[in-house]
N, C-alpha and C. Protein backbone atom coordinates (compact mmCIF):
# COMPACT_ATOMS: atom_id res chain seq x y z
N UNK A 1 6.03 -27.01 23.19
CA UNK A 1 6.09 -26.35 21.91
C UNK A 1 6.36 -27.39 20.83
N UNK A 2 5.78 -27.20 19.68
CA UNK A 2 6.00 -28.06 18.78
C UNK A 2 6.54 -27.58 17.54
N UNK A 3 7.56 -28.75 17.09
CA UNK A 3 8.47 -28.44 15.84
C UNK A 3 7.79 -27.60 14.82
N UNK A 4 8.57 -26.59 14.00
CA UNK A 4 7.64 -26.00 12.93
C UNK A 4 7.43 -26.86 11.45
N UNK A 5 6.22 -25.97 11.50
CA UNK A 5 5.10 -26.98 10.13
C UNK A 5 5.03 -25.81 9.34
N UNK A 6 4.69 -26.42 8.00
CA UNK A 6 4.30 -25.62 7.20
C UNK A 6 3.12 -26.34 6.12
N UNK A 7 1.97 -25.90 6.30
CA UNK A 7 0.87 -26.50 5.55
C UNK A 7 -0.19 -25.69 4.91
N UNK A 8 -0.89 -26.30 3.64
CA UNK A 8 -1.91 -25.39 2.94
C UNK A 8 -3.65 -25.81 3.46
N UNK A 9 -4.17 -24.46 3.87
CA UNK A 9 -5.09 -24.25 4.47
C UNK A 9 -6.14 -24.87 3.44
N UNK A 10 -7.31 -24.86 4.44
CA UNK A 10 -8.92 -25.20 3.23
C UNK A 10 -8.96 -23.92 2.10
N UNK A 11 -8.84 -22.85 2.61
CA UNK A 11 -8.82 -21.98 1.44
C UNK A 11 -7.27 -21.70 0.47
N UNK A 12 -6.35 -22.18 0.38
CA UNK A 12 -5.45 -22.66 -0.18
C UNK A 12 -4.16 -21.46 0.26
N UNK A 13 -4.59 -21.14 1.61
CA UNK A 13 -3.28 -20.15 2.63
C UNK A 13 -2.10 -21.50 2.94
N UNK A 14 -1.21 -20.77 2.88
CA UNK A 14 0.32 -21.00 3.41
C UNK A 14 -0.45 -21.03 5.13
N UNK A 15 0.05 -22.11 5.95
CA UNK A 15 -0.04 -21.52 7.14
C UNK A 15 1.08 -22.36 8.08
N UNK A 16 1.87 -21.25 8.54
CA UNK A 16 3.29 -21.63 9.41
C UNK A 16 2.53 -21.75 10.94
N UNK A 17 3.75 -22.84 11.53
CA UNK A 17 2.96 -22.86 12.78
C UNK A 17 4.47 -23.95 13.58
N UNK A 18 4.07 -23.54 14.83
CA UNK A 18 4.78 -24.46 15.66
C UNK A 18 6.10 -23.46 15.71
N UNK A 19 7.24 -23.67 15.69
CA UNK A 19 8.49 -23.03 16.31
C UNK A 19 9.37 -22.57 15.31
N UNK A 20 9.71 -21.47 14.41
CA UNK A 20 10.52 -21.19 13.63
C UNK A 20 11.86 -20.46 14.13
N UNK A 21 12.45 -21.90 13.80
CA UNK A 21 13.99 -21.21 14.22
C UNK A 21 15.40 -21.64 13.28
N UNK A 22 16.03 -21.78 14.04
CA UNK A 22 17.63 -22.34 12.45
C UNK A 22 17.45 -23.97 12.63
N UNK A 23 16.87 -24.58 13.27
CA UNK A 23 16.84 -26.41 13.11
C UNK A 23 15.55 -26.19 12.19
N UNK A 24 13.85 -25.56 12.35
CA UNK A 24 13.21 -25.85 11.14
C UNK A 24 13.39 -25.29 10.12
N UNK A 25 14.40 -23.68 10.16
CA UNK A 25 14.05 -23.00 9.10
C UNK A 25 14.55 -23.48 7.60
N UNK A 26 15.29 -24.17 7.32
CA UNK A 26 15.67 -24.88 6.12
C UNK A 26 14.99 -25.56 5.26
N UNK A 27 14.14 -26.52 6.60
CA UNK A 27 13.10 -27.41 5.82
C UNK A 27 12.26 -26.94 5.18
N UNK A 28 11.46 -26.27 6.09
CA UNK A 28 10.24 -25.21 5.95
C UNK A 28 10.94 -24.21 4.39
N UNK A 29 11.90 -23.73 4.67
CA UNK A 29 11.96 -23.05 3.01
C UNK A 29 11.78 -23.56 2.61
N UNK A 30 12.29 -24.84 2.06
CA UNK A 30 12.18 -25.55 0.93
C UNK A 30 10.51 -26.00 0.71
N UNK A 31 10.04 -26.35 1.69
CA UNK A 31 9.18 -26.49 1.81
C UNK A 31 7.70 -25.91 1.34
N UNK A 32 7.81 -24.41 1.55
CA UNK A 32 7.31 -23.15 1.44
C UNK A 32 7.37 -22.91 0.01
N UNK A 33 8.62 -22.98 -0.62
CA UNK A 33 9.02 -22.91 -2.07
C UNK A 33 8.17 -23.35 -2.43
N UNK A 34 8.05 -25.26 -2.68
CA UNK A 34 7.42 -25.97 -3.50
C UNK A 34 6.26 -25.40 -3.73
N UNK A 35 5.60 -25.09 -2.28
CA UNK A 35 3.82 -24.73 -2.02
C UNK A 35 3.57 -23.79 -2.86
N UNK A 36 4.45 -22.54 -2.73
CA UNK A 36 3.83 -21.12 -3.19
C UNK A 36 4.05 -21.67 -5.13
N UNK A 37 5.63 -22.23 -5.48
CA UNK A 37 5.21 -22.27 -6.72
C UNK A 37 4.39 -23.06 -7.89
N UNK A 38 3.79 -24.74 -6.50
CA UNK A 38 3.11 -25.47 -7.50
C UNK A 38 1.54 -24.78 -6.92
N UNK A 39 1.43 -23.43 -6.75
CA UNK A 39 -0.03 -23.47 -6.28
C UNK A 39 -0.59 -22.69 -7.63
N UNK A 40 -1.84 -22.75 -7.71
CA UNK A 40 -2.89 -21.77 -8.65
C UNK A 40 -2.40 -20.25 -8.31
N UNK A 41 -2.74 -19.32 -9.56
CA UNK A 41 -2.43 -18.38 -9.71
C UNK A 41 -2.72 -17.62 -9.10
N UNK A 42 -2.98 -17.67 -7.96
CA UNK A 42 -4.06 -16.31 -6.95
C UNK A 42 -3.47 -15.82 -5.99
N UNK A 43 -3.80 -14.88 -4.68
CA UNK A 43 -2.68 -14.00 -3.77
C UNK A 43 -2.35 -15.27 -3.06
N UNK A 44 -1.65 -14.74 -2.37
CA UNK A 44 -0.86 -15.60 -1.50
C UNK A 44 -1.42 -14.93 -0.40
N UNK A 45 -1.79 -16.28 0.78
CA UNK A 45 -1.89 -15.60 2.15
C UNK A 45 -0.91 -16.34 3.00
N UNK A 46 -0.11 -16.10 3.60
CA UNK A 46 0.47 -16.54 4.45
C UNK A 46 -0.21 -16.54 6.25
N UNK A 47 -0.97 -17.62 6.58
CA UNK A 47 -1.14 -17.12 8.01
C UNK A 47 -0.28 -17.88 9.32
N UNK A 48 0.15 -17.03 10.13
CA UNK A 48 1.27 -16.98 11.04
C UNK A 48 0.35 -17.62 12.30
N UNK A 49 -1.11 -17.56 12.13
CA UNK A 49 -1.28 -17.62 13.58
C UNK A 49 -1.32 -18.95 14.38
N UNK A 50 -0.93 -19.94 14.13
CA UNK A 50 -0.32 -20.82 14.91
C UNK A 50 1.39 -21.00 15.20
N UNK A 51 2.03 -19.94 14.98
CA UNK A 51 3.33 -19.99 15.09
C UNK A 51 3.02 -19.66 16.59
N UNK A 52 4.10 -20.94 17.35
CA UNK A 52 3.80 -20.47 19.10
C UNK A 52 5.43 -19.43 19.68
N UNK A 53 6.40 -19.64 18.70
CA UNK A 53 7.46 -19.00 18.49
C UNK A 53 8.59 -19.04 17.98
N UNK A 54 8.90 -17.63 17.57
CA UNK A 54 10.13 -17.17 16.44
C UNK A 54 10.75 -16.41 16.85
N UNK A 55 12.66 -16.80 16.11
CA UNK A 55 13.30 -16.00 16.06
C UNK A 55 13.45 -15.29 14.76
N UNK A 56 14.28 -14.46 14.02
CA UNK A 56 14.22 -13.85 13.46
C UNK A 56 14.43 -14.80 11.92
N UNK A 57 14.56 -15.85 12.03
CA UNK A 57 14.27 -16.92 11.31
C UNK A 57 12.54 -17.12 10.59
N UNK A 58 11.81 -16.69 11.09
CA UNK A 58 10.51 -16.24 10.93
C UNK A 58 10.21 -15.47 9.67
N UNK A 59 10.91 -14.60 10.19
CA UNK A 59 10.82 -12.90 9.42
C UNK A 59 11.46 -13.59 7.97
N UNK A 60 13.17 -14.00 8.25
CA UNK A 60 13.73 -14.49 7.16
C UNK A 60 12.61 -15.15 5.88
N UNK A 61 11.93 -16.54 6.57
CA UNK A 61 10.91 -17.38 5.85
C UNK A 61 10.37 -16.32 5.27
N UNK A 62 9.18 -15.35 5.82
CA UNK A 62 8.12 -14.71 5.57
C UNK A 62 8.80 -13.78 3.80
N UNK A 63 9.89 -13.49 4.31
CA UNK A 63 10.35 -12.43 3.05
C UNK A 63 10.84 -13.75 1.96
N UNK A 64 11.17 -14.33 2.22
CA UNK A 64 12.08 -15.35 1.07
C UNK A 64 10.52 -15.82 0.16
N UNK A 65 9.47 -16.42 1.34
CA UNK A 65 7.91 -16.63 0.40
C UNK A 65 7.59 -15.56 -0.45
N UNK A 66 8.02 -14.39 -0.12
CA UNK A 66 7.98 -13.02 -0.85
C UNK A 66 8.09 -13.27 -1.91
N UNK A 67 9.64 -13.26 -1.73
CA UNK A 67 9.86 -12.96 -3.13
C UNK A 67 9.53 -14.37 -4.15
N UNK A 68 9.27 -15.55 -3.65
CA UNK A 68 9.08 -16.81 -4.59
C UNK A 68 7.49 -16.50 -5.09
N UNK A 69 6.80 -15.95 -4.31
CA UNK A 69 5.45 -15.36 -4.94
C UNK A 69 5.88 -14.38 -5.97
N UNK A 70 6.68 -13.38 -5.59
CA UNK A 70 7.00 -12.13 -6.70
C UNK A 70 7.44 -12.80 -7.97
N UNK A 71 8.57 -14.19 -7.46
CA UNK A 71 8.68 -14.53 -8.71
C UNK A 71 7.70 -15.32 -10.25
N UNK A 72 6.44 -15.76 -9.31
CA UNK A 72 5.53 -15.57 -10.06
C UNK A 72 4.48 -15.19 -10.27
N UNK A 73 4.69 -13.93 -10.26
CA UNK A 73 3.64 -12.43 -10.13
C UNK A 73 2.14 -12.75 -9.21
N UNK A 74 2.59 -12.99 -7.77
CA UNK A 74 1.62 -13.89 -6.86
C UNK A 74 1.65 -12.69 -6.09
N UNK A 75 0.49 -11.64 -5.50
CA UNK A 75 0.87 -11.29 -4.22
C UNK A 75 0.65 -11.72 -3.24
N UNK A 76 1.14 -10.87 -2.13
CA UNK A 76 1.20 -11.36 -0.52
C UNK A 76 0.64 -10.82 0.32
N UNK A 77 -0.26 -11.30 0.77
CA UNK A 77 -0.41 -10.87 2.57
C UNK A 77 -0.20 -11.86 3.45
N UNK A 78 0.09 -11.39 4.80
CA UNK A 78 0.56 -11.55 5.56
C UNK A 78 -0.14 -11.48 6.49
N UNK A 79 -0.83 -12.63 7.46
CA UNK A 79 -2.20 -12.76 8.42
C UNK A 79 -1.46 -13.50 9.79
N UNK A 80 -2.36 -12.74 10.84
CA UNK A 80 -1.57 -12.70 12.51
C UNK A 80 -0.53 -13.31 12.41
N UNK A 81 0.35 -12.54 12.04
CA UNK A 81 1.80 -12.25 13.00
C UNK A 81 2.02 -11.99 13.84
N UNK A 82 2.33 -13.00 14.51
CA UNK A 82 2.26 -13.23 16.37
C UNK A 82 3.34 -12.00 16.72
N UNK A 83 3.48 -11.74 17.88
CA UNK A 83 3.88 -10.26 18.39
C UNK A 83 5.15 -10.39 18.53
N UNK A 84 5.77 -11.53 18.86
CA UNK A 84 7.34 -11.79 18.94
C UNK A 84 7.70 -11.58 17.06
N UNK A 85 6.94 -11.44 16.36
CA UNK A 85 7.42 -11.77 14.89
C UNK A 85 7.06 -10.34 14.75
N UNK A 86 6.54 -9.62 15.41
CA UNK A 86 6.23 -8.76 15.14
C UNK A 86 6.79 -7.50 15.43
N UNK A 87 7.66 -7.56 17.02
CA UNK A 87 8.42 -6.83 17.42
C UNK A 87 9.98 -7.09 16.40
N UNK A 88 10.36 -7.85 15.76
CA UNK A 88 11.17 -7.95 15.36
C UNK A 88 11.04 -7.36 14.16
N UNK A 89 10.37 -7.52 13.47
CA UNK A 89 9.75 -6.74 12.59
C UNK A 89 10.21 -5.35 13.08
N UNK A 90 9.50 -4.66 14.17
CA UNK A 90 9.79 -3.31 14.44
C UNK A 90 11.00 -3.11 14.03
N UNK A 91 11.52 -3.78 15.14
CA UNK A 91 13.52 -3.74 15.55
C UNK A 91 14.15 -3.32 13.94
N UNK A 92 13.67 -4.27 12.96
CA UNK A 92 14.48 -4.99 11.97
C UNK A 92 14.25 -4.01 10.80
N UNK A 93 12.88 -2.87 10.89
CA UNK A 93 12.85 -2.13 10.07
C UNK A 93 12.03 -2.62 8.51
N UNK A 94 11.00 -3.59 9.13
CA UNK A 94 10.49 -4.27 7.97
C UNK A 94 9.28 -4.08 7.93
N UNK A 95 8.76 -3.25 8.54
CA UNK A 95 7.14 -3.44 9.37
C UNK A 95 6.52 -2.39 7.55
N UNK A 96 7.42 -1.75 6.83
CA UNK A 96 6.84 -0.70 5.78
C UNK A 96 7.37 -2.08 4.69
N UNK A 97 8.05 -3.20 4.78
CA UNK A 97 8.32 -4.35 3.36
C UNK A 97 7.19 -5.42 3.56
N UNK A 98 6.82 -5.67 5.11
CA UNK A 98 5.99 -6.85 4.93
C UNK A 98 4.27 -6.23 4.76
N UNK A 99 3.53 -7.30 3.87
CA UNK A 99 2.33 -7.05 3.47
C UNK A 99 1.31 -7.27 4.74
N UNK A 100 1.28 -6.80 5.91
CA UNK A 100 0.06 -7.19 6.84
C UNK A 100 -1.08 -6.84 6.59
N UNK A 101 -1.83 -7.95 7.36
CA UNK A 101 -3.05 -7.86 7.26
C UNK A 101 -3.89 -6.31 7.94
N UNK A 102 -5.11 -6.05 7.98
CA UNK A 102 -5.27 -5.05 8.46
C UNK A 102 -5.71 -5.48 10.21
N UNK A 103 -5.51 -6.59 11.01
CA UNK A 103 -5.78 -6.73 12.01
C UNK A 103 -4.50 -6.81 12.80
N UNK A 104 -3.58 -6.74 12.09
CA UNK A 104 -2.24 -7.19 12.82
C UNK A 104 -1.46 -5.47 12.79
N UNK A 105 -2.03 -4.75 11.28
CA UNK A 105 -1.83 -3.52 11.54
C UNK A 105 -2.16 -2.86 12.40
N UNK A 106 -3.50 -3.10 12.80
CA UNK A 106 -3.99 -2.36 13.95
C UNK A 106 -3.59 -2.83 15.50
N UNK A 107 -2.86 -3.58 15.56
CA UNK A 107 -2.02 -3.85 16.94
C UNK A 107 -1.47 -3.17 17.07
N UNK A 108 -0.52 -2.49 15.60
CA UNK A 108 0.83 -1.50 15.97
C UNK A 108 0.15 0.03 16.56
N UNK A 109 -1.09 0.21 16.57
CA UNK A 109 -1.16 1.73 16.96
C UNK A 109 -1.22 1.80 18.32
């Protein structure tokens, strides 16, 4: 497994990957910050699908990019959220706050 990353895609997505837990999650905020607020004015995509695994440190990131997009009227979606991020999600009661995509929605049925 490899340490978590956080990098901007060819189409200019957020994309988390590698292991989100309490040793990367600090960096990666800060990290995440810079991205979402020095980027162009357009949605935000966040895609998850190279995250190989998370603890609820994940979820934390995903909402904190939230709101640094909200803070400058950026929205969010939220693209494959791997299933461990996703059951927690369930657990955690967030599955109606986070913006998913419609392919990751359709896992939950």
């Amino acid at each position: 497994m490899s340490e978590g990353r956080i990098d901007v895609g060819n189409n200019g997505e957020l994309r988390l990957g590698g292991v989100l837990d309490y040793r990367s999650g600090p960096l990666l905020r800060e990290q995440g910050r810079g991205l979402i607020l020095g980027a162009p004015d357009t949605a935000l995509v966040v895609d998850c699908s190279a995250v190989e695994k998370s603890s609820s440190v994940g979820l934390s990131l995903l909402l904190a990019f939230m709101r640094d997009a909200k803070s400058v009227r950026r929205p969010v979606h939220i693209s494959e959220l791997p299933s461990d991020m996703l059951e927690i999600a369930k657990v955690s009661g967030l599955l109606d706050v986070l913006p998913l995509d419609a392919a990751t929605q359709e896992r939950l049925k």
